[in-house]
Protein backbone atom coordinates (compact mmCIF):
# COMPACT_ATOMS: atom_id res chain seq x y z
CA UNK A 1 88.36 111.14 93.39
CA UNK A 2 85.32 112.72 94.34
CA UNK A 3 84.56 116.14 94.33
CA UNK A 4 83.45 118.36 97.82
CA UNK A 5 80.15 119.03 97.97
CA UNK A 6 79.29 122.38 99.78
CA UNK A 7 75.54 122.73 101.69
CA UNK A 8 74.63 125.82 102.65
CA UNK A 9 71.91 126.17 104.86
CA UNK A 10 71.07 129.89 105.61
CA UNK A 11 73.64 133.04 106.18
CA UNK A 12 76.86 133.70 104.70
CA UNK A 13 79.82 132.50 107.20
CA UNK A 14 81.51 129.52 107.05
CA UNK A 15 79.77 127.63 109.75
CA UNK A 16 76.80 127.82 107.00
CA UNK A 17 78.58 125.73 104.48
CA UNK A 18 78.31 122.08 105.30
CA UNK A 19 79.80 118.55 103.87
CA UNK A 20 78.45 115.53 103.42
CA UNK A 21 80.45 112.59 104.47
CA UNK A 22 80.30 109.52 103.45
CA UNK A 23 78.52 108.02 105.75
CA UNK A 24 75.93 110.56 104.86
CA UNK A 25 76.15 113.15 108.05
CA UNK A 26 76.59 116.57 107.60
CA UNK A 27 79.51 118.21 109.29
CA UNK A 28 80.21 122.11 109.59
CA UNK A 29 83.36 123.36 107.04
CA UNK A 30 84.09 125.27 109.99
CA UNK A 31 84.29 122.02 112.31
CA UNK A 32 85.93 120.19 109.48
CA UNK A 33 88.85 123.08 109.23
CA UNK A 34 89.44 123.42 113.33
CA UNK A 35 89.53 119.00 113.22
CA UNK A 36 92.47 119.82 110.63
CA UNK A 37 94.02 121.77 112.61
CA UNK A 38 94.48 120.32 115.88
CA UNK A 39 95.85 116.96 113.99
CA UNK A 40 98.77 119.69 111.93
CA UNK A 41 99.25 121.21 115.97
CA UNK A 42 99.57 116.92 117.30
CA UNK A 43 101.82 116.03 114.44
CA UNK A 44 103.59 119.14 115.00
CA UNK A 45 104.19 118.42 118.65
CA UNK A 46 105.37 115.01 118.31
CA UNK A 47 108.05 116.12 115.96
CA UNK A 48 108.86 118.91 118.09
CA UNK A 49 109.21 116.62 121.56
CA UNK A 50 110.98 114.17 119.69
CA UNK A 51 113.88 116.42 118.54
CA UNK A 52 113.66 117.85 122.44
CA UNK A 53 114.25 114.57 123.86
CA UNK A 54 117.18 113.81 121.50
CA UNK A 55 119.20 116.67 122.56
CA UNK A 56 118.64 115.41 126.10
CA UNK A 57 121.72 113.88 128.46
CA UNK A 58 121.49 110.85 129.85
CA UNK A 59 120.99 111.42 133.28
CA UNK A 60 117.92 113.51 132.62
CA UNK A 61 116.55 110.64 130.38
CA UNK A 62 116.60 108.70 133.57
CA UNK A 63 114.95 111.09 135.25
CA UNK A 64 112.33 110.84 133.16
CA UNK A 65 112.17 107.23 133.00
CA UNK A 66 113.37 106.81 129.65
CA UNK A 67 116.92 105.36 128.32
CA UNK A 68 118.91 106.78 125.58
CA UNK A 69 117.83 103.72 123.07
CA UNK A 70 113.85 104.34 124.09
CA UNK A 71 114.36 108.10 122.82
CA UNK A 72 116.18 107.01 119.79
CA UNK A 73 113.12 104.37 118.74
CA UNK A 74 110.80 107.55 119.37
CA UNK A 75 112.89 109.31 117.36
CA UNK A 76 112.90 107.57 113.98
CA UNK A 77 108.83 107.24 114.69
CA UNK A 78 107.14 109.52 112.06
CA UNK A 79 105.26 112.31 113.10
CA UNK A 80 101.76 111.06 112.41
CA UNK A 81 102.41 107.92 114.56
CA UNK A 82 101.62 107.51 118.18
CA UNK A 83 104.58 107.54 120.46
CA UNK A 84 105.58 106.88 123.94
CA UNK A 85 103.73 110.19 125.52
């Protein structure tokens, strides 16, 4: 595994430490953090609306457009993969 390399390139908050990737670009640790976070808030949602929609009756499953065995498919899905929404 290889080690994080830190740049800094002039002042002393974060968006002054930078990483090189591997393709050889440097990205902000600041950037890199925020990126992290809004794929923890996704993952987070898709769990989330997939417990919602298993609590949901039937009628308003068709109101939605969805049956009872398309929200139980969505439901075994794992967070991190894509789903019907």
């Amino acid at each position: 595994m290889k080690s994080l390399t830190l740049f800094k390139f002039g002042g002393s908050s974060v968006e002054h430490y930078h990483v090189k990737t591997k393709r050889g670009a440097y990205r902000s640790l600041k950037e890199m953090v925020l990126s992290g976070y809004s794929i923890f808030s996704l993952w987070l949602f898709r769990h989330q609306a997939r417990k919602e929609l298993l609590k949901r009756p039937d009628h308003l499953l068709k109101d939605m457009g969805l049956t009872r065995e398309e929200v139980e498919q969505e439901a075994k899905k794992l967070f991190w993969q894509k789903g019907i929404y």
